[in-house]
N, C-alpha and C. Protein backbone atom coordinates (compact mmCIF):
# COMPACT_ATOMS: atom_id res chain seq x y z
N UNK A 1 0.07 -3.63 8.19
CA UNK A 1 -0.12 -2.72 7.07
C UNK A 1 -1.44 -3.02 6.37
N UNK A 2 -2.00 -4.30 6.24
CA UNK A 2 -3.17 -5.05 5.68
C UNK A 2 -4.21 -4.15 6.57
N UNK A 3 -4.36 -4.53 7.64
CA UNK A 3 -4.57 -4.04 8.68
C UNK A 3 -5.44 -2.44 8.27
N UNK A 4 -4.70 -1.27 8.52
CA UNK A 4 -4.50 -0.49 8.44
C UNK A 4 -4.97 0.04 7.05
N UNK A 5 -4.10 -0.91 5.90
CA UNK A 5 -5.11 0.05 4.37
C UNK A 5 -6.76 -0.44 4.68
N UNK A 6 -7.00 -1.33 4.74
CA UNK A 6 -8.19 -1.97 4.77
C UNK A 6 -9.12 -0.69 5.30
N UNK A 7 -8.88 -0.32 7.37
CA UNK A 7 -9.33 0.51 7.78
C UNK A 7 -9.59 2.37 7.54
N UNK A 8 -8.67 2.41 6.61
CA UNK A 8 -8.42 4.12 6.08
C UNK A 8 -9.68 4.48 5.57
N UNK A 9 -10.25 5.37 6.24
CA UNK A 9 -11.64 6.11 5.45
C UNK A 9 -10.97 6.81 4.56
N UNK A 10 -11.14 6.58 3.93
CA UNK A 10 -10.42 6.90 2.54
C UNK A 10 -11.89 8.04 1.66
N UNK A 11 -12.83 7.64 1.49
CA UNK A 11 -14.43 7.38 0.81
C UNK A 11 -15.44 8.53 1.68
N UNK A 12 -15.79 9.11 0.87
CA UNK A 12 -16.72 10.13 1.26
C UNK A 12 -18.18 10.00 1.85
N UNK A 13 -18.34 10.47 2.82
CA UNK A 13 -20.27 10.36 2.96
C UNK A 13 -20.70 11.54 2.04
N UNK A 14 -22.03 11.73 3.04
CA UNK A 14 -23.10 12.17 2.39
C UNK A 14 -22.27 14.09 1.89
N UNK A 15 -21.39 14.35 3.21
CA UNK A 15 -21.27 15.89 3.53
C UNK A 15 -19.77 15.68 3.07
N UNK A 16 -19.30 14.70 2.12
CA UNK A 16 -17.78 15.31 1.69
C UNK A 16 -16.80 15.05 2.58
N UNK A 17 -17.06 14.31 3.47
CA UNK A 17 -15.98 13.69 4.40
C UNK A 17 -15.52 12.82 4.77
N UNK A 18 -14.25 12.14 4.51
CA UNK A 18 -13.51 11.03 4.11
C UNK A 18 -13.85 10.02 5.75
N UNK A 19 -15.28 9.70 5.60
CA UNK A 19 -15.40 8.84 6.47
C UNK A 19 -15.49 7.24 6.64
N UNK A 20 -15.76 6.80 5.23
CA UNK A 20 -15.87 5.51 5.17
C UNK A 20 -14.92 4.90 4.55
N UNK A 21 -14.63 3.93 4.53
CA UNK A 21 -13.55 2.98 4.69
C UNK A 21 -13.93 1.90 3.44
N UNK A 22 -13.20 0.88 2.68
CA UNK A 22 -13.47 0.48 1.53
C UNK A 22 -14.13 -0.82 1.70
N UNK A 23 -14.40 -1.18 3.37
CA UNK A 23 -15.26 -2.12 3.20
C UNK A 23 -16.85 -2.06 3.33
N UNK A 24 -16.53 -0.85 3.00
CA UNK A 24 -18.51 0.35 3.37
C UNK A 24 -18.95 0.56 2.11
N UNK A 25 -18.21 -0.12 1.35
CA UNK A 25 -18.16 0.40 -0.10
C UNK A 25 -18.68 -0.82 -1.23
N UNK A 26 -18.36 -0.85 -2.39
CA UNK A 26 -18.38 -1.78 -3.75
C UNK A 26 -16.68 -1.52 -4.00
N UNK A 27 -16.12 -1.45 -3.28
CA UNK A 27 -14.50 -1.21 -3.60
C UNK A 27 -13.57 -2.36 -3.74
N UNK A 28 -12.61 -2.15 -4.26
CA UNK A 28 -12.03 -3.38 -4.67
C UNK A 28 -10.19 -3.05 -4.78
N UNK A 29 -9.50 -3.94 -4.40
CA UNK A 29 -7.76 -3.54 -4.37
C UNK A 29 -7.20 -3.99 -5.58
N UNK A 30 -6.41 -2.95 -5.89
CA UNK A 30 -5.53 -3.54 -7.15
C UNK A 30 -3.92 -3.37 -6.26
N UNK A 31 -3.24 -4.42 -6.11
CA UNK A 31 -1.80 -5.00 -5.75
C UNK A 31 -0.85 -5.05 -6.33
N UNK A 32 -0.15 -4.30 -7.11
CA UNK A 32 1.03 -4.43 -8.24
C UNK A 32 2.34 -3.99 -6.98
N UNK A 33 3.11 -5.18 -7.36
CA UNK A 33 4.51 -4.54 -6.78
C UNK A 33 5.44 -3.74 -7.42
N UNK A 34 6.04 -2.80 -7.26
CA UNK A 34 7.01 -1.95 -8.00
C UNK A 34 8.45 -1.68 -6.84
N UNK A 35 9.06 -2.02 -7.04
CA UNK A 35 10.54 -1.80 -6.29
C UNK A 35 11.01 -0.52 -6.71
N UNK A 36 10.92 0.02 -8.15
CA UNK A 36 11.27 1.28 -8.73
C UNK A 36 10.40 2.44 -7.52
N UNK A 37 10.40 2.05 -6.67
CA UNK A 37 9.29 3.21 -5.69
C UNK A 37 10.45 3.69 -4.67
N UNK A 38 11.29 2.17 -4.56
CA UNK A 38 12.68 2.14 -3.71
C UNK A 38 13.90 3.29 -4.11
N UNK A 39 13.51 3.68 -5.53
CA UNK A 39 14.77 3.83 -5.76
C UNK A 39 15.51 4.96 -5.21
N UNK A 40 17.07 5.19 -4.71
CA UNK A 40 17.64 5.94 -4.17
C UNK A 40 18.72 7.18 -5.06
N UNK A 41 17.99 8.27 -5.19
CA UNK A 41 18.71 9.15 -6.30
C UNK A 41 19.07 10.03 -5.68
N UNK A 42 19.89 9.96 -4.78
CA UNK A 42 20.61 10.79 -3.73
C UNK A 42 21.93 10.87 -4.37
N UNK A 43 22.63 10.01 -5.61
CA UNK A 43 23.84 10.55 -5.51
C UNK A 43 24.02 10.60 -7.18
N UNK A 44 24.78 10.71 -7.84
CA UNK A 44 24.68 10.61 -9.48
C UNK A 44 23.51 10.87 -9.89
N UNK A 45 23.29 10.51 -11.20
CA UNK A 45 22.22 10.41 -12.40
C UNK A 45 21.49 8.93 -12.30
N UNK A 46 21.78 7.62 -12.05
CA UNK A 46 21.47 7.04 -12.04
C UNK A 46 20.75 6.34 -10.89
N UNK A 47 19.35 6.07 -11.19
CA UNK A 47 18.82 5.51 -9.50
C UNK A 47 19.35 4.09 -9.04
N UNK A 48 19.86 4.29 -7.48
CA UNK A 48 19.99 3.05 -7.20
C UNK A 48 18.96 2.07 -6.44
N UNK A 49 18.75 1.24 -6.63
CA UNK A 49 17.67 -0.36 -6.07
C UNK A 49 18.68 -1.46 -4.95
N UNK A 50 19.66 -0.52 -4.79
CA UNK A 50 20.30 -1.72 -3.50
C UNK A 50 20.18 -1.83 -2.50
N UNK A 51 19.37 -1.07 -2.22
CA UNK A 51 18.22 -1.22 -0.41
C UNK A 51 16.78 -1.83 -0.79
N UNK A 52 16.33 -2.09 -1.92
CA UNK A 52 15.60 -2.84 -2.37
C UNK A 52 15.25 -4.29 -2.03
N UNK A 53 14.39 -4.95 -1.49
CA UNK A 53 14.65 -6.27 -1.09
C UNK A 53 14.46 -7.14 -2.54
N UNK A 54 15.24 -8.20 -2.12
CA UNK A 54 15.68 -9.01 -3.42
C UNK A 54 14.39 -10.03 -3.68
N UNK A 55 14.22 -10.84 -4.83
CA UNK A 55 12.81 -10.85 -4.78
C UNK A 55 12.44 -12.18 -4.01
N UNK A 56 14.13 -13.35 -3.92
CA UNK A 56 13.41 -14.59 -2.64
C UNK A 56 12.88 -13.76 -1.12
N UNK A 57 12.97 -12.26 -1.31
CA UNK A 57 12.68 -11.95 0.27
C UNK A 57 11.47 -11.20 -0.18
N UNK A 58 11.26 -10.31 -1.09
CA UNK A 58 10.35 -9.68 -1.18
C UNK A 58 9.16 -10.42 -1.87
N UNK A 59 9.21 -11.84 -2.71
CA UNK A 59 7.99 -12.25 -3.49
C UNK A 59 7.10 -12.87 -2.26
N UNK A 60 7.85 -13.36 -1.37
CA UNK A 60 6.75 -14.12 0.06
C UNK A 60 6.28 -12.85 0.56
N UNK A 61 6.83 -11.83 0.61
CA UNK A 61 5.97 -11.10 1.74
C UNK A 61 4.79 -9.98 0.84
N UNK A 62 5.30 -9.53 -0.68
CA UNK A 62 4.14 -9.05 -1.04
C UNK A 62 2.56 -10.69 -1.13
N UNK A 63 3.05 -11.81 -1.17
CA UNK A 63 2.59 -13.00 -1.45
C UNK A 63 1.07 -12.99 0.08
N UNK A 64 1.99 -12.30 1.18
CA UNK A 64 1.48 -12.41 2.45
C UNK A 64 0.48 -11.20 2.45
N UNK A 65 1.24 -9.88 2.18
CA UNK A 65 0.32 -8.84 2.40
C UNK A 65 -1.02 -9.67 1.30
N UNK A 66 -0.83 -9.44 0.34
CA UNK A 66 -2.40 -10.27 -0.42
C UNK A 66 -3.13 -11.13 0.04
N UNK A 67 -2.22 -11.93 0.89
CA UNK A 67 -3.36 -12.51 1.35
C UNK A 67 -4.05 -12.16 2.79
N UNK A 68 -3.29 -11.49 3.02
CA UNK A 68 -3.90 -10.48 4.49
C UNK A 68 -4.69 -9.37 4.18
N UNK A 69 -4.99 -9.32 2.84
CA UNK A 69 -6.11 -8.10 2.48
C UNK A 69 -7.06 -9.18 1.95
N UNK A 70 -7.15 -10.33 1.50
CA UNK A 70 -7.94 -11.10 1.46
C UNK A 70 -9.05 -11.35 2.30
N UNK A 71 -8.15 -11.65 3.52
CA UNK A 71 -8.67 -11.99 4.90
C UNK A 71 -9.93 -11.44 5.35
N UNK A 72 -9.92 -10.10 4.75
CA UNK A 72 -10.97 -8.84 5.01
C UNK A 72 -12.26 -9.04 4.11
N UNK A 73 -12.36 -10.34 3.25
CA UNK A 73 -13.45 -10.56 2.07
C UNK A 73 -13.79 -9.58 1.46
N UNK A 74 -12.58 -9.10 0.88
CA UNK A 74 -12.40 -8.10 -0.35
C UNK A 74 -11.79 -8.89 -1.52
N UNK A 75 -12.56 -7.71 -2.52
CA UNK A 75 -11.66 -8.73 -4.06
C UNK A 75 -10.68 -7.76 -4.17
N UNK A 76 -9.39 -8.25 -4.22
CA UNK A 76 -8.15 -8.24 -4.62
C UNK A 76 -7.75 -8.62 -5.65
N UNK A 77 -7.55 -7.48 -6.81
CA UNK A 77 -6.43 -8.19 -8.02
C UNK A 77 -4.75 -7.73 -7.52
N UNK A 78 -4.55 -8.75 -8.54
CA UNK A 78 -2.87 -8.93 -8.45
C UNK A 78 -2.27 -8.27 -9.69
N UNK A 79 -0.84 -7.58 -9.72
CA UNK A 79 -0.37 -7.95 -10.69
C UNK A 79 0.21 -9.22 -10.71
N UNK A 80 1.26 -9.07 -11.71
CA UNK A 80 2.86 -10.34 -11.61
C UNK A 80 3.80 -9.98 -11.28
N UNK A 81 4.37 -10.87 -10.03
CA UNK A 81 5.23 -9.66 -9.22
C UNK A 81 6.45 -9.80 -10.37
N UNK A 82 7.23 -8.69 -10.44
CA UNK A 82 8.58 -8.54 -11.44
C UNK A 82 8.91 -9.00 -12.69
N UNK A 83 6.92 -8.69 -13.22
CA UNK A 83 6.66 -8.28 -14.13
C UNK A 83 6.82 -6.70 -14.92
N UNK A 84 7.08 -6.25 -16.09
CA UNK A 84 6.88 -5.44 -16.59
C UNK A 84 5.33 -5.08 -17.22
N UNK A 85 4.37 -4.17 -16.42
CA UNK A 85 3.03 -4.06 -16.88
C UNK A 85 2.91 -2.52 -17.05
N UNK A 86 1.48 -2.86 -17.80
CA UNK A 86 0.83 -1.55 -17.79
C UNK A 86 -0.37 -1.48 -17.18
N UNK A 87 -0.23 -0.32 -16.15
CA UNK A 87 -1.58 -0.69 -15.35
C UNK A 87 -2.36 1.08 -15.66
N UNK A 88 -3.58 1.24 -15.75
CA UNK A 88 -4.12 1.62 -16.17
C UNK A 88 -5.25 1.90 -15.35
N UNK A 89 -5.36 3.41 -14.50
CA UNK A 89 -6.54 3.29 -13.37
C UNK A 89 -7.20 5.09 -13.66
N UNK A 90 -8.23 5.09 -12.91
CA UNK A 90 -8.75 6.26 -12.71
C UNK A 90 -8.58 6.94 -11.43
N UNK A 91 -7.74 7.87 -11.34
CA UNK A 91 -7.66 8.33 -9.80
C UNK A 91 -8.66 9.35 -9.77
N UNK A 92 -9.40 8.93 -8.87
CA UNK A 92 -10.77 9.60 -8.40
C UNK A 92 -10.62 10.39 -6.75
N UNK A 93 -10.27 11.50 -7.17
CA UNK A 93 -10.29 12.47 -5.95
C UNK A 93 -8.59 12.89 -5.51
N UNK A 94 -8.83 13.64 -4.93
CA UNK A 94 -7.40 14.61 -4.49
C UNK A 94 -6.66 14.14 -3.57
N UNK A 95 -6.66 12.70 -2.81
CA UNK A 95 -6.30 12.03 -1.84
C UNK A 95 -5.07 11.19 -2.36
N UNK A 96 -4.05 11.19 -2.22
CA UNK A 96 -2.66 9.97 -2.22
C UNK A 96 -2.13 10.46 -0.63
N UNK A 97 -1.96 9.09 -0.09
CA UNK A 97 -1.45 8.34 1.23
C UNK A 97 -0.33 7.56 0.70
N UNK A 98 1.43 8.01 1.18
CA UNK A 98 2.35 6.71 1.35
C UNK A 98 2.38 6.48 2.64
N UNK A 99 2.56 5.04 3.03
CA UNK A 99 2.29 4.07 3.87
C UNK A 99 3.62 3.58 4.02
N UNK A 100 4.67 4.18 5.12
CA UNK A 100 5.96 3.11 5.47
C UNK A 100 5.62 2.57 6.65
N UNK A 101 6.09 1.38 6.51
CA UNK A 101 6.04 1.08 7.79
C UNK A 101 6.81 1.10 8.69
N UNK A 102 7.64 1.87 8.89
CA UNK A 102 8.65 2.26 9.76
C UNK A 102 7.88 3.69 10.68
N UNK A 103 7.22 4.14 9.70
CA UNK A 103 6.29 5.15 10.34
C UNK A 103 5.47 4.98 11.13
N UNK A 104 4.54 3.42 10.68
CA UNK A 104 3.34 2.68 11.39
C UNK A 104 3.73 2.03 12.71
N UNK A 105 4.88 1.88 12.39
CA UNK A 105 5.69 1.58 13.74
C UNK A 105 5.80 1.90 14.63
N UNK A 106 6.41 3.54 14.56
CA UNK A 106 6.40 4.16 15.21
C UNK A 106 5.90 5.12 15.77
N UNK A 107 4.49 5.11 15.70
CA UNK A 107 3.28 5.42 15.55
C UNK A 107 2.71 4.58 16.89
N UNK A 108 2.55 3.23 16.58
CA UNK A 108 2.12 2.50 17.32
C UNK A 108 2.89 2.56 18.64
N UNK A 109 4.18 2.67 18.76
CA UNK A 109 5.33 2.74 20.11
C UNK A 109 4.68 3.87 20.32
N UNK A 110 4.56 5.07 19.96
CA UNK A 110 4.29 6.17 20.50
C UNK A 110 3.02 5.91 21.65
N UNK A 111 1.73 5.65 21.13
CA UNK A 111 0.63 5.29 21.39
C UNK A 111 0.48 4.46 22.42
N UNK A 112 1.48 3.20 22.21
CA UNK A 112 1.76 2.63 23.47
C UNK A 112 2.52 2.93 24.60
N UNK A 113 3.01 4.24 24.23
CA UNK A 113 3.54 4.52 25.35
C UNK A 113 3.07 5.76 25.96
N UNK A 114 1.64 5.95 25.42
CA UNK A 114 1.03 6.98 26.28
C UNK A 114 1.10 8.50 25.47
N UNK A 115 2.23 8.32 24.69
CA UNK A 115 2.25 10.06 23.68
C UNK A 115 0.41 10.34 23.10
C-alpha cells in the first residue's frame, strides 16, 4: 500500500495531467489514523466499529505503513494514533482516491494471471 500511495501521479504537469507522482514534487504526507472510516451503518442508527481492528493489532501496522512511506525519503507527519485531533488541511484539486487493500489485491492476482 506504501508502495503504491508513494507511486500515484496524483500532481499535474505542464498540460493538466495527473502525471507526476509526490516524489517529483516538494510534497509531503500527513498520516492520521481514523477507525471511524470503518464504521458499519448498515443496520440501526448507530455506527458499528466491530470489524475494526483493535488497536494491539492495528497500532503496529499503521506504526509499519509510516515507516514504509519513510523508506521513500519523504517527510511524513504523524498524528497520535487514538488520539482525538483536529486536523486541518487544504484540499487542492478535484481528486479523492480510497485505497482498500483487498482491491490492491486483487488487482495484482488479476495481473498475475494474465487478465
Amino acid at each position: 500500500m506504501a508502495d503504491k500511495i508513494v507511486g500515484l501521479r496524483l500532481f499535474a504537469d505542464n498540460d493538466g495531467k495527473l502525471n507526476h507522482d509526490i516524489t517529483e514534487g516538494a510534497g509531503a504526507l500527513l498520516v492520521v489514523s481514523q477507525f471511524t472510516l470503518y464504521a458499519d451503518v448498515r443496520k440501526g442508527k448507530r455506527p458499528s466499529f466491530i470489524d475494526a481492528a483493535r488497536p494491539e493489532t492495528a497500532t503496529p501496522l499503521y506504526n509499519q505503513f509510516v515507516m514504509l512511506l519513510r523508506q521513500h525519503r519523504l517527510e511524513v507527519q504523524t498524528g497520535e494514533f487514538g488520539a482525538s485531533m483536529d486536523v486541518e488541511l487544504v484540499n487542492d484539486g478535484p481528486v479523492t482516491i480510497w485505497l482498500e487493500r483487498e482491491a490492491l489485491n486483487a488487482a495484482s492476482a488479476a495481473l498475475g494471471a494474465g487478465a
